[in-house]
Protein backbone atom coordinates (compact mmCIF):
# COMPACT_ATOMS: atom_id res chain seq x y z
CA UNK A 1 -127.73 36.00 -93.71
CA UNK A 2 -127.00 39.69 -92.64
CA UNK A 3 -127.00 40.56 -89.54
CA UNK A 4 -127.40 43.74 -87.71
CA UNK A 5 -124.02 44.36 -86.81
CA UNK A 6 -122.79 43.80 -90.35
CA UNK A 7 -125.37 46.60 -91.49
CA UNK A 8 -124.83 49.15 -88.72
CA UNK A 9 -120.49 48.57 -89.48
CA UNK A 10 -121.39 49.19 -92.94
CA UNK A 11 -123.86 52.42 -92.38
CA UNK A 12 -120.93 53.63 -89.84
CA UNK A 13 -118.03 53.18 -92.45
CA UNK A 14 -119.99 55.02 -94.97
CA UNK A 15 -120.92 57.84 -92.93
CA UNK A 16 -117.29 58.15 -91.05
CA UNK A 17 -115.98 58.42 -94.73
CA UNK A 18 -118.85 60.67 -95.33
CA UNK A 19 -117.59 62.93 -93.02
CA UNK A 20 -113.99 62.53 -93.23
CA UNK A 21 -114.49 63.24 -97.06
CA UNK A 22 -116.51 66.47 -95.92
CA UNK A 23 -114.11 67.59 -93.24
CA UNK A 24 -110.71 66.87 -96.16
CA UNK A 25 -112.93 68.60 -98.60
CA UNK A 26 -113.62 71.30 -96.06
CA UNK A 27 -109.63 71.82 -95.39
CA UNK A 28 -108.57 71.49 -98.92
CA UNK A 29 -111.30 74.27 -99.87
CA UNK A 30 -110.34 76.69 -96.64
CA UNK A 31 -106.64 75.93 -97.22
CA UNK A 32 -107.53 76.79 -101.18
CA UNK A 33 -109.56 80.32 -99.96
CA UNK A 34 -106.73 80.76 -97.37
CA UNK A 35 -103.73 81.39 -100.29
CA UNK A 36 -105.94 82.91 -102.52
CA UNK A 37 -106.67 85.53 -99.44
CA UNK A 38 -103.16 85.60 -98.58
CA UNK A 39 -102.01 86.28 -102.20
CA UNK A 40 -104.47 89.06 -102.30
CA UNK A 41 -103.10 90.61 -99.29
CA UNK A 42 -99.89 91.48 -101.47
CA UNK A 43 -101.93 92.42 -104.27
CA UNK A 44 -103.44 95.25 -101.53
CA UNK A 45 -100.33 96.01 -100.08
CA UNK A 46 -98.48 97.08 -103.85
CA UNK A 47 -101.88 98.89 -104.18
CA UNK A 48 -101.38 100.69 -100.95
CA UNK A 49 -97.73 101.31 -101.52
CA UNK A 50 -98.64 102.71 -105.09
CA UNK A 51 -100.96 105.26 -103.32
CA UNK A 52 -99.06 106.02 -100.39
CA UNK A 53 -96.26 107.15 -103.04
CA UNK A 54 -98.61 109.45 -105.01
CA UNK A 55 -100.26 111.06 -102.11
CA UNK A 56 -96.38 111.99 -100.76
CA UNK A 57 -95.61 113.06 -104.77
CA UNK A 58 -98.19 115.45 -104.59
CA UNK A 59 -97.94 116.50 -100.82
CA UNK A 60 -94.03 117.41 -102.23
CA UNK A 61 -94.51 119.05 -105.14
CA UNK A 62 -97.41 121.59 -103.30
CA UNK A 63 -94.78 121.71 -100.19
CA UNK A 64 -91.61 121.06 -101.37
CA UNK A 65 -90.98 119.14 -98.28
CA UNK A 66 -87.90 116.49 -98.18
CA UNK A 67 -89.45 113.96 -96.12
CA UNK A 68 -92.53 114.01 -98.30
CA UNK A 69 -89.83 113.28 -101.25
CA UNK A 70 -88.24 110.49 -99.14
CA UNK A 71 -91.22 108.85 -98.37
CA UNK A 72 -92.75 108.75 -102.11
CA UNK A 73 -89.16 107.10 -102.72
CA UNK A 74 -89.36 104.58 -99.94
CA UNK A 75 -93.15 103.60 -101.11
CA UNK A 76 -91.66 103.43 -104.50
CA UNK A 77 -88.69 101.11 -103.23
CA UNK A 78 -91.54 99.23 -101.49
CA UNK A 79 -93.19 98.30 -104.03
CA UNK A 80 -90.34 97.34 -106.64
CA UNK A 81 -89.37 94.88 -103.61
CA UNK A 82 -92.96 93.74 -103.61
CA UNK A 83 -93.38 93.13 -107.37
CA UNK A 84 -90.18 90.57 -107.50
CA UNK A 85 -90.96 88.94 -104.43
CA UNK A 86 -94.12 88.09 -105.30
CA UNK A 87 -93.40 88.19 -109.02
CA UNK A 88 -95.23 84.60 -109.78
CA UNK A 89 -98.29 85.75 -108.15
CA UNK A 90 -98.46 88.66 -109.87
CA UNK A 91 -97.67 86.24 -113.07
CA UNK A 92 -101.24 84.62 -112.72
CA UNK A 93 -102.92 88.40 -113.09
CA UNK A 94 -100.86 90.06 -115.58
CA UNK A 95 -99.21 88.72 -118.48
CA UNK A 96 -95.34 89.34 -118.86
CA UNK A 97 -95.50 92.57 -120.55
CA UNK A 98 -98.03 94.31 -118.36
CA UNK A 99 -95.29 92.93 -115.22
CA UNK A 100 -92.41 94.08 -117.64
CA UNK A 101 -94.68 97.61 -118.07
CA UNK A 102 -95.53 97.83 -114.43
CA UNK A 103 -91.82 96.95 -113.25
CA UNK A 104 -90.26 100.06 -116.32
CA UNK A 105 -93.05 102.51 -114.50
CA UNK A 106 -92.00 102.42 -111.52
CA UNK A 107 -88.35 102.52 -112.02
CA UNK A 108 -88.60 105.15 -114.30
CA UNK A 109 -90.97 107.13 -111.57
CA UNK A 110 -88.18 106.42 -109.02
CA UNK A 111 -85.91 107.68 -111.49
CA UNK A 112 -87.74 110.94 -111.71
CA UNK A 113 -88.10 111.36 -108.16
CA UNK A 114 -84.68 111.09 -107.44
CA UNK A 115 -83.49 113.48 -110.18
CA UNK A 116 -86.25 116.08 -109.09
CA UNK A 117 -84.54 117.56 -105.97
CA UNK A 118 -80.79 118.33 -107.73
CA UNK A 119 -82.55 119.77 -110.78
CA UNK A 120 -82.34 123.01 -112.63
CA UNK A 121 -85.90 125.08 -112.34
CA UNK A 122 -86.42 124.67 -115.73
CA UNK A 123 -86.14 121.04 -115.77
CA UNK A 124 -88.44 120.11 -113.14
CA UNK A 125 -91.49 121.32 -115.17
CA UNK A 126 -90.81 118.69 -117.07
CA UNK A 127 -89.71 115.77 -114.58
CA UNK A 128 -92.69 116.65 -112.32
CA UNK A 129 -95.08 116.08 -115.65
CA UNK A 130 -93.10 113.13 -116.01
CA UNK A 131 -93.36 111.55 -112.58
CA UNK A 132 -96.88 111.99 -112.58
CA UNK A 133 -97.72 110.53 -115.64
CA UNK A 134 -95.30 107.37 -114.74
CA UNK A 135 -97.20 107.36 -111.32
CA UNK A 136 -100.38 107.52 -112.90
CA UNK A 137 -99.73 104.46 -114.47
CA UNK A 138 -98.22 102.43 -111.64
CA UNK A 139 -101.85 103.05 -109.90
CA UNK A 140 -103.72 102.06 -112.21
CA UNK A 141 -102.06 99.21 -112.61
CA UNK A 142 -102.13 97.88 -109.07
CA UNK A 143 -106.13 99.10 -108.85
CA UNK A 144 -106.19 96.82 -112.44
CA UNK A 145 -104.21 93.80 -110.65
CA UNK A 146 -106.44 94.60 -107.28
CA UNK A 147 -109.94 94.28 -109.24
CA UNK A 148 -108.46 90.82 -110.97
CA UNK A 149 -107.56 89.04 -107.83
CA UNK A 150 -110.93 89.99 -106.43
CA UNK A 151 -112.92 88.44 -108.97
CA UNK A 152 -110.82 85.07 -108.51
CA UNK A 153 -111.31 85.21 -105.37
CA UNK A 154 -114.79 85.66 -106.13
CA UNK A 155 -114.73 82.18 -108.26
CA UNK A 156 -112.49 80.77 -105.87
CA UNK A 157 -115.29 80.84 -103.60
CA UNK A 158 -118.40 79.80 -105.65
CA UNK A 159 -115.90 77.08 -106.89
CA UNK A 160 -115.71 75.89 -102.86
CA UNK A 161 -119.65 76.60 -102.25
CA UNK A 162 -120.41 74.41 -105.66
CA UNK A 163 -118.04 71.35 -104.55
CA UNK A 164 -119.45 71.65 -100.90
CA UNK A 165 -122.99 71.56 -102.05
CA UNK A 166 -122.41 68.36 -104.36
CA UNK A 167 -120.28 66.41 -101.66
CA UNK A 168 -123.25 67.46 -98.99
CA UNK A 169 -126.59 66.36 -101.20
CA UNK A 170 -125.09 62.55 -101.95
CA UNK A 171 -124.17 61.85 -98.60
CA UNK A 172 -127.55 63.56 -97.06
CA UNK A 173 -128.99 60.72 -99.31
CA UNK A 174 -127.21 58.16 -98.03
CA UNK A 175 -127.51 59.11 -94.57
CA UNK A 176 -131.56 58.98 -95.18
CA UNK A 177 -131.28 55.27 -97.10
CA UNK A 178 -129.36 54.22 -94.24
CA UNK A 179 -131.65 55.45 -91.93
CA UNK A 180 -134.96 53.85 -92.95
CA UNK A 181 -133.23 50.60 -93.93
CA UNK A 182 -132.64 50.29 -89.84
CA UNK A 183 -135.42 52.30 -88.33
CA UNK A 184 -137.14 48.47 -87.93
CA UNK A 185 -134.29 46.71 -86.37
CA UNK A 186 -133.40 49.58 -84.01
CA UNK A 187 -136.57 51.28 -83.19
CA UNK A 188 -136.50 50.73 -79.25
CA UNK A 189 -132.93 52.00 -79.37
CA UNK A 190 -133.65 54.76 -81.52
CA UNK A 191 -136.42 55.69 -79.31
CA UNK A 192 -134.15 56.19 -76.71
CA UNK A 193 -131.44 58.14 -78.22
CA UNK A 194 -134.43 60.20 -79.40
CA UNK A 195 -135.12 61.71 -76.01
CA UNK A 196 -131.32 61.88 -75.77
CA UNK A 197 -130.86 64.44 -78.54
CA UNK A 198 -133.72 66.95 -77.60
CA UNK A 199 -131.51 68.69 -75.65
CA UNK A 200 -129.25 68.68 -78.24
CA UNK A 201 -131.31 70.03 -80.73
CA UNK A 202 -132.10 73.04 -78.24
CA UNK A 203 -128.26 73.75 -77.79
CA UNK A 204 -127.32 71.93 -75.12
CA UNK A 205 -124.10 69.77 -76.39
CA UNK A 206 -123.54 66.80 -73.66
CA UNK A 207 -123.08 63.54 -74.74
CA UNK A 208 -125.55 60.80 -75.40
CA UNK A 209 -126.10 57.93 -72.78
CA UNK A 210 -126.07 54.62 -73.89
CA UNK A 211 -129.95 53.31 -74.40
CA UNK A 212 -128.22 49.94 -74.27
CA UNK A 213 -125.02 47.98 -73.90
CA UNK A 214 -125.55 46.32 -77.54
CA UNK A 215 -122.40 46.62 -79.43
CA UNK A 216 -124.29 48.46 -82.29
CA UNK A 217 -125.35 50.82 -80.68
CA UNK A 218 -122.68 51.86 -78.26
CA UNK A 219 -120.76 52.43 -81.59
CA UNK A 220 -123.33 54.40 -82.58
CA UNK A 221 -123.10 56.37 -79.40
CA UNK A 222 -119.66 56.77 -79.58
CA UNK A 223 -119.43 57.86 -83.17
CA UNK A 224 -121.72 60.56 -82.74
CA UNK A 225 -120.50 61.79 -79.39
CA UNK A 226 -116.93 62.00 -81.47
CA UNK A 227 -119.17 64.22 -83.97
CA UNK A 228 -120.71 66.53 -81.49
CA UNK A 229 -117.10 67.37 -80.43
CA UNK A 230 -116.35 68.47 -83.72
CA UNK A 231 -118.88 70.62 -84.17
CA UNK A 232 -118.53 72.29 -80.95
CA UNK A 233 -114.94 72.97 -82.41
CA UNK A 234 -116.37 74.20 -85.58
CA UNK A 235 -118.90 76.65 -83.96
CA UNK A 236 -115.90 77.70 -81.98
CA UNK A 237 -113.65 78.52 -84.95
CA UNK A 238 -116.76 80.13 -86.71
CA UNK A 239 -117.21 82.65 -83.90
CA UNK A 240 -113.69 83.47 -84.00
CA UNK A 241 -114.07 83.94 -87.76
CA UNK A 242 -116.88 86.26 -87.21
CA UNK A 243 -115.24 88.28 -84.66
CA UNK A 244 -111.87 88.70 -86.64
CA UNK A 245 -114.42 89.70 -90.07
CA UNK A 246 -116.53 92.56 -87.78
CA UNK A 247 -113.22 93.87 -86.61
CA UNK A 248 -111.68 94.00 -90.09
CA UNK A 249 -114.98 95.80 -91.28
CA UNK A 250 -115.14 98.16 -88.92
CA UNK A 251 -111.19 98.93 -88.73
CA UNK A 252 -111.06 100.24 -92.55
CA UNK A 253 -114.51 102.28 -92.41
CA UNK A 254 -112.64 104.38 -89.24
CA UNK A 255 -109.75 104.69 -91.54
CA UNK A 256 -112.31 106.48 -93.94
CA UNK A 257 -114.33 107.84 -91.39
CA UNK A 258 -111.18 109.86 -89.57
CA UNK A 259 -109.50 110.59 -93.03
CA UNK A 260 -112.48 113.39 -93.60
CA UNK A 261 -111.16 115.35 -90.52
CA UNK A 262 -107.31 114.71 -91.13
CA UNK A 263 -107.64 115.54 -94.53
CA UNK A 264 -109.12 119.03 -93.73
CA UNK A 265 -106.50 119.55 -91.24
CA UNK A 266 -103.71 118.82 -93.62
CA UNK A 267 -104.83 121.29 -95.97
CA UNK A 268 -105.22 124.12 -93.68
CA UNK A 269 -101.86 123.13 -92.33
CA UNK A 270 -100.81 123.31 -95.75
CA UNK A 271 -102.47 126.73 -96.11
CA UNK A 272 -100.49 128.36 -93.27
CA UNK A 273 -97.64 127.41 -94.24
CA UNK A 274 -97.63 128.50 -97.79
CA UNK A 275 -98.98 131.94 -96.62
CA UNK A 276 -96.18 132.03 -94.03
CA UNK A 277 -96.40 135.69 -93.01
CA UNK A 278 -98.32 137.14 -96.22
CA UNK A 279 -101.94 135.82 -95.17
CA UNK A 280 -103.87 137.90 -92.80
CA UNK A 281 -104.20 137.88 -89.12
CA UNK A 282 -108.16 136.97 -89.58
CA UNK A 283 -107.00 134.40 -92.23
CA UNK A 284 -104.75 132.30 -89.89
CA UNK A 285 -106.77 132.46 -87.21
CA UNK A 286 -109.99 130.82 -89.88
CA UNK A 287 -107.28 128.43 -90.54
CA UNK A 288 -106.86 128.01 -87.12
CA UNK A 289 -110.18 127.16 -85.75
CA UNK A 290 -110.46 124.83 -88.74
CA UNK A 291 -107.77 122.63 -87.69
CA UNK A 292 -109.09 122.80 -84.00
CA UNK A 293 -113.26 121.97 -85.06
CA UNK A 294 -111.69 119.00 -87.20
CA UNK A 295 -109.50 118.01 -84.25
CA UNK A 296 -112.66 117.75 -82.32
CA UNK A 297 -114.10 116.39 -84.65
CA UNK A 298 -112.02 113.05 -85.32
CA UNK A 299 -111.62 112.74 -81.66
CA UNK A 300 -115.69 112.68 -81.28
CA UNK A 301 -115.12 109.70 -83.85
CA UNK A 302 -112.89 108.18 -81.49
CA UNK A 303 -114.63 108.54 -78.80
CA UNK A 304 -118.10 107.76 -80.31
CA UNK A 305 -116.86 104.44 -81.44
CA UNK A 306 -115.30 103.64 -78.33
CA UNK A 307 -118.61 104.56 -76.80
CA UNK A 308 -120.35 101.43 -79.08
CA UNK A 309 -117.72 99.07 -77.85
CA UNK A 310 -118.20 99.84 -74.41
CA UNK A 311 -122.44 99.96 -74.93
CA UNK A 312 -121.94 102.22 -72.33
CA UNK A 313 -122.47 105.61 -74.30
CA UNK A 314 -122.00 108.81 -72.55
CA UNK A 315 -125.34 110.34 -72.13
CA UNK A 316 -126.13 114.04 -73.06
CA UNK A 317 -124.74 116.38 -70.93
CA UNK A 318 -128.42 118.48 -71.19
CA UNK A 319 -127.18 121.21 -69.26
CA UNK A 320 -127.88 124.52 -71.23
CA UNK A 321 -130.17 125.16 -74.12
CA UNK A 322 -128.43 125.37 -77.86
CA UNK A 323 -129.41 126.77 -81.00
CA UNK A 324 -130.30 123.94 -83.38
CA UNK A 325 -129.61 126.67 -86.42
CA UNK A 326 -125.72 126.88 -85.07
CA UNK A 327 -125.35 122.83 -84.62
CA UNK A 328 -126.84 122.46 -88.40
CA UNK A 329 -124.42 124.98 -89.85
CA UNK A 330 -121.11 123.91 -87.82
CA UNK A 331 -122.41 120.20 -89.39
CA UNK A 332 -122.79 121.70 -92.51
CA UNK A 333 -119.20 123.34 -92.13
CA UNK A 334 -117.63 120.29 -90.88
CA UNK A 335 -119.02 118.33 -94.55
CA UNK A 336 -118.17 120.94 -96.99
CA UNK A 337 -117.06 124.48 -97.20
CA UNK A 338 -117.57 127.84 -99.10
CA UNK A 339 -119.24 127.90 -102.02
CA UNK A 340 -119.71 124.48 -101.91
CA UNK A 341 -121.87 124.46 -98.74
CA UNK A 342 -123.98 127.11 -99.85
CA UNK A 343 -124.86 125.22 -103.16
CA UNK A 344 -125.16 121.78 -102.33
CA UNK A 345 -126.69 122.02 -98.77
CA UNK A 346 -129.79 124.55 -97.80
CA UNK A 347 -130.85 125.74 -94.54
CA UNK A 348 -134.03 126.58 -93.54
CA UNK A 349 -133.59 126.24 -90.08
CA UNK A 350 -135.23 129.16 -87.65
CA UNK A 351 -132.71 130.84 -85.25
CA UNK A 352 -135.66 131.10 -82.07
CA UNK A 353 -135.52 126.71 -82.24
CA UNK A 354 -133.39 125.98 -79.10
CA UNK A 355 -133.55 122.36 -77.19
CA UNK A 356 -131.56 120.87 -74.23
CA UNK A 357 -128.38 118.62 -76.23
CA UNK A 358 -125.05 117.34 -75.82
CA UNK A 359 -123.86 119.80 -79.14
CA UNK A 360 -121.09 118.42 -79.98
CA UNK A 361 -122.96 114.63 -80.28
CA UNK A 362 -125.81 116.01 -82.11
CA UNK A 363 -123.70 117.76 -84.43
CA UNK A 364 -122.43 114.36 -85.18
CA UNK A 365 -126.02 113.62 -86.44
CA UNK A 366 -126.62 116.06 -88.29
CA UNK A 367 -122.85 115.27 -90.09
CA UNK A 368 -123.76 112.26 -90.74
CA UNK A 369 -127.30 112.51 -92.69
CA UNK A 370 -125.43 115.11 -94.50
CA UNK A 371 -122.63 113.30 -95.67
CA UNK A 372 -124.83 110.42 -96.58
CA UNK A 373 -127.21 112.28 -98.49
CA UNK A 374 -124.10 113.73 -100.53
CA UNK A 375 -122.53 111.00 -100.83
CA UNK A 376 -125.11 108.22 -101.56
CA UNK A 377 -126.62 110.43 -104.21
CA UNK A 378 -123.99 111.16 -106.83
CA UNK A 379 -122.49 114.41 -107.71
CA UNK A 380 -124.51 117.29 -107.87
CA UNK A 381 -126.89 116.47 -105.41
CA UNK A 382 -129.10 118.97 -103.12
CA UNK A 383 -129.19 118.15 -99.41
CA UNK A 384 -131.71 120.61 -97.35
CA UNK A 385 -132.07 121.22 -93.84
CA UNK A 386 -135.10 122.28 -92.47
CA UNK A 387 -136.99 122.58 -89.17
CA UNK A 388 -139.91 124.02 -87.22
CA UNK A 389 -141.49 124.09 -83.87
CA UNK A 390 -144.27 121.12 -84.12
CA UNK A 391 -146.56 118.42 -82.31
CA UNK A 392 -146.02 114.71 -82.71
CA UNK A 393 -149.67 114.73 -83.80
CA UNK A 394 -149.15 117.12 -86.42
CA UNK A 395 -145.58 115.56 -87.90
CA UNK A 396 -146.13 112.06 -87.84
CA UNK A 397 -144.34 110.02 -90.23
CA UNK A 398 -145.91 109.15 -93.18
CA UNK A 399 -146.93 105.18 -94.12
CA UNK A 400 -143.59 103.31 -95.44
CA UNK A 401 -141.04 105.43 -93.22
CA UNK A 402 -138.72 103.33 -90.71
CA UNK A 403 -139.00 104.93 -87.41
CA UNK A 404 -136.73 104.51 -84.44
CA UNK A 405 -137.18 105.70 -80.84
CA UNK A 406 -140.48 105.65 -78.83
CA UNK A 407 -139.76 109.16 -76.56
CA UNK A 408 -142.35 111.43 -78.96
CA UNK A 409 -144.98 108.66 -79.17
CA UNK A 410 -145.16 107.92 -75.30
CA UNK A 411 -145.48 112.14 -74.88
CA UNK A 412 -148.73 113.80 -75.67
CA UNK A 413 -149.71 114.28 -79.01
CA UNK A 414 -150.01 118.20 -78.60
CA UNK A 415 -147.11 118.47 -76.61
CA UNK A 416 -144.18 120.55 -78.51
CA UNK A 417 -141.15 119.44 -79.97
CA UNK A 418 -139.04 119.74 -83.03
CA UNK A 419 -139.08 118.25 -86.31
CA UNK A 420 -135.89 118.44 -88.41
CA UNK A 421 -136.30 117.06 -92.02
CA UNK A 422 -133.10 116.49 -94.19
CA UNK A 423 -133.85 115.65 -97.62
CA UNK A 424 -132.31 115.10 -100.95
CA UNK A 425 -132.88 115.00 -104.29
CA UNK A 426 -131.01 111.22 -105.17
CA UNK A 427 -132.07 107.79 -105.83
CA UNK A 428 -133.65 107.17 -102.61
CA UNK A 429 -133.65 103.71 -100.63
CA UNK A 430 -133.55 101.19 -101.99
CA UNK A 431 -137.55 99.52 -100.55
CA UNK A 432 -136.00 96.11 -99.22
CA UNK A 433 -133.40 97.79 -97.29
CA UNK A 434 -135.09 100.46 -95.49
CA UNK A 435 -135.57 98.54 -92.58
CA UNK A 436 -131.63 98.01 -92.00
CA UNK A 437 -130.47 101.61 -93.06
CA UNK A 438 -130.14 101.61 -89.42
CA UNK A 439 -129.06 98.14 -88.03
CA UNK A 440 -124.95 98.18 -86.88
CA UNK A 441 -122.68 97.91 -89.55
CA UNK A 442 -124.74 97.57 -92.24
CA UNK A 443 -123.49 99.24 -95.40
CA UNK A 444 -124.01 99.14 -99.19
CA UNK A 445 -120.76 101.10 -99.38
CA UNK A 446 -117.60 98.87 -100.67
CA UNK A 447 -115.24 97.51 -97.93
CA UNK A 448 -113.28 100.22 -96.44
CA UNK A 449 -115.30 103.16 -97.50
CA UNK A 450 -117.29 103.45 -94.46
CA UNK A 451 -117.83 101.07 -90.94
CA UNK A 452 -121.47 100.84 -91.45
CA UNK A 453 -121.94 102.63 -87.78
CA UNK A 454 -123.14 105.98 -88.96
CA UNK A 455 -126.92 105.99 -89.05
CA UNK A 456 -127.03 103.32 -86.16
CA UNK A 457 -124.87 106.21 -84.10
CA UNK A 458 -127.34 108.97 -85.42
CA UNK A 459 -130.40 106.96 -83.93
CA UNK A 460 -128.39 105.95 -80.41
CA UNK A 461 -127.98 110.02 -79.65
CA UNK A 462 -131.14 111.15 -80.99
CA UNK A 463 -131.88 108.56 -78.35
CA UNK A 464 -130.19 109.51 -76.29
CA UNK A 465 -132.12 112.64 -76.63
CA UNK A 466 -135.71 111.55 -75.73
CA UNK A 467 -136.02 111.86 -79.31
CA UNK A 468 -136.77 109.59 -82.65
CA UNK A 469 -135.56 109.19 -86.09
CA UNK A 470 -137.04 108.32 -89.04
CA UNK A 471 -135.90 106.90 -92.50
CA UNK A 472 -138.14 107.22 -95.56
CA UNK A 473 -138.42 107.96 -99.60
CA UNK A 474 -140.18 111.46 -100.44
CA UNK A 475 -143.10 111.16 -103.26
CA UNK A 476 -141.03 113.11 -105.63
CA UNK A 477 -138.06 111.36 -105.20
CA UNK A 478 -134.87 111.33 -103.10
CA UNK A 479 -134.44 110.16 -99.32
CA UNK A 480 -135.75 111.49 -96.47
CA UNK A 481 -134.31 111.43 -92.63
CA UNK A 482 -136.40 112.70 -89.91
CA UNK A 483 -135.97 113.71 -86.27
CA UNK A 484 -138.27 114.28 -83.50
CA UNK A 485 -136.41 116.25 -80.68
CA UNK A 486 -138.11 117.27 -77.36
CA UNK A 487 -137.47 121.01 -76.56
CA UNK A 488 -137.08 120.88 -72.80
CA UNK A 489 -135.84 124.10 -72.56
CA UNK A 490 -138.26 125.41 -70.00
CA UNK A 491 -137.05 122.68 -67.41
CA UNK A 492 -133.67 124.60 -67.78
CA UNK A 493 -134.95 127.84 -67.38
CA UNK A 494 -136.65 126.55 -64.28
């Protein structure tokens, strides 16, 4: 004859090995996704060196500075030290004579490097061709050994979900069989514990009070207590997991993000110093005030990402009116240049539209939707700008668009304001995630080429503004971002 303690020891054994199967399986699989993530942080770092080393080749050969030279070198060095320390990781991407072939490249590019400075002018034609085309092939071989140890990580991981997901449906099963076989025996008990775990189930972890001093159950009690400490843990390391993921996401999109701006001022740096004396006086100044706006411009990055952290973001300043036509085209300016601007991005934006605005946060906006619509959409793209002097009632957005900010709607529907539409010709948005084009840190970008921040910055300052923003995909194709700006001007003038 059973008895009830015999069952409940039994139902306890199984589920404690239940769940110390789970929580092994668990640490085998992290520990598993743990070297596969730490393997693939040398993988990035040869890919990184392999970079770093062009971008000084070519920084040398325009400048024909030394350190540049030194540095390519170093990165060079770098990465030969990388490639035999980590030479049987690399072993599982690459067969021996792509290693063999990657190892010969970059020796022979080191080579080149080094013979570059004490050679004749007629030989370093030839060694520069050289080096470059030895470079070329060290990249591409890291980006080739980069895009293999993603995709096993990538199986590495579905691997872990798939064993997870097996363990987890069996021992749900058993957990349920167990459950009903006992429901009878226990029910007062069970009763009791019921009421227990309601607050349990609405997030407050304390531990359960014993219904009854029957040995059974108290076991019960006890093993289940032990469980809700573990989980507790769990949640605890998941948080941290979280945190660490957000901050890795958002570290490489600023390295992106400020890249733009120090990019710009390294080659108008480069520009002065090539032209020494021979450029104009206008010229260097152009170059000048180039550097400076770009300066400005990273360090309203900075500072606008700091603001987020903080969720204390500076408000407008609102104390003079601007012209919205000289915000656009500094924007404009700040995204591309020359001829470039003037094809790819159109103006039509009146010079009599003024409005009360921080300029230097707006123009931040405006950079922004720009750079978005020229990136997002492929080459050749056409971004316009326009604007006009409006009423919410006769600008509303159309049905579908994704609107942001309530200032406009809560003002009359005849009172003035401005509409600013910036279009373009692409893909458009994608339907099902139109309603998170603005949500923080949301991206369709890959990792690393952009924090996700942008548009959910853009909405904060129009904001910020009194104003609204809205998201949307034109009729005849392409994406469409529109602002609603109060003018306010006349409470200056006042």
């Amino acid at each position: 004859m059973t008895s009830l303690r015999r069952k409940i020891t039994l139902g306890y054994f199984l589920a404690a090995g239940a769940v110390v199967a789970l929580a092994l399986l668990q640490v085998t699989v992290l520990g598993l996704v743990e070297r596969r993530i730490t393997a693939g942080e040398a993988v990035a770092d040869l890919l990184q060196d392999s970079l770093e080393m062009r971008r000084n080749e070519k920084k040398y050969f325009l400048s024909g500075d030394d350190a540049d030279l030194w540095a390519a070198l170093d990165h060079a060095e770098t990465g030969l030290a990388r490639l035999n320390e980590h030479r049987t990781l690399f072993a599982r991407l690459a067969g021996p004579e792509e290693l063999a072939q990657l190892e010969a490249n970059l020796l022979r590019y080191h080579e080149l490097l080094a013979s570059y400075a004490t050679a004749s002018r007629a030989e370093r034609e030839g060694i520069s061709d050289q080096a470059r085309s030895a470079g070329h092939l060290v990249s591409q071989a890291a980006k080739v050994f980069s895009r293999r140890d993603r995709d096993e990580v990538t199986a590495t991981v579905r691997r872990a979900v798939s064993l997870l997901i097996a363990f987890s449906i069996p021992a749900v099963i058993l957990v349920l069989i167990g459950g009903r076989a006992l429901a009878g025996r226990i029910l007062s008990p069970l009763k009791a514990l019921e009421a227990g775990l309601k607050p349990i189930a609405e997030g407050r972890y304390r531990h359960l009070a014993l219904p009854t001093m029957d040995r059974e159950i108290v076991s019960f009690a006890r093993a289940f207590n032990g469980m809700l400490g573990e989980l507790q843990a769990r949640q605890d390391q998941l948080r941290h997991s979280e945190r660490l993921a957000s901050l890795g996401t958002l570290v490489s999109g600023v390295a992106h993000e400020l890249n733009n701006p120090l990019g710009n001022i390294s080659s108008s740096t480069q520009l002065l110093l090539e032209a020494e004396e021979s450029a104009a006086v206008e010229q260097r100044r152009t170059w000048l005030r180039q550097i400076e706006s770009e300066t400005e411009r990273a360090r309203g990055i900075v500072r606008t990402l700091l603001d987020y952290a903080r969720k204390d973001s500076l408000r407008p300043r609102q104390s003079e009116c601007v012209a919205l036509e000289e915000i656009v085209v500094a924007a404009r300016g700040s995204v591309a240049r020359g001829a470039e601007a003037d094809a790819r991005v159109a103006l039509d934006v009146p010079s009599e539209l003024i409005l009360v605005a921080d300029e230097e946060r707006l123009r931040q906006v405006f950079i922004n939707l720009i750079k978005n619509g020229l990136d997002a959409s492929g080459p050749g793209v056409q971004v316009r700008v326009s604007a006009r002097r409006t009423t919410w009632a006769a600008s509303a957005p159309e049905a579908g668009a994704w609107t942001l900010g309530g200032e406009p709607l809560s003002r009359a529907p005849q009172d003035p304001l401005i509409w600013v539409a910036v279009e373009d010709d692409g893909p458009g948005i994608a339907p099902e995630i139109l309603p998170r084009v603005f949500d923080p840190f949301f991206t369709t970008r890959e990792t690393g080429l952009g924090t996700g921040l942008g548009l959910y910055i853009a909405q904060e300052i129009v904001q910020e503004h009194g104003g609204c923003i809205g998201a949307e995909n034109r009729t005849g194709g392409g994406a469409r971002f529109t602002l609603w700006l109060p003018t306010r001007c006349e409470q200056v003038d006042a």
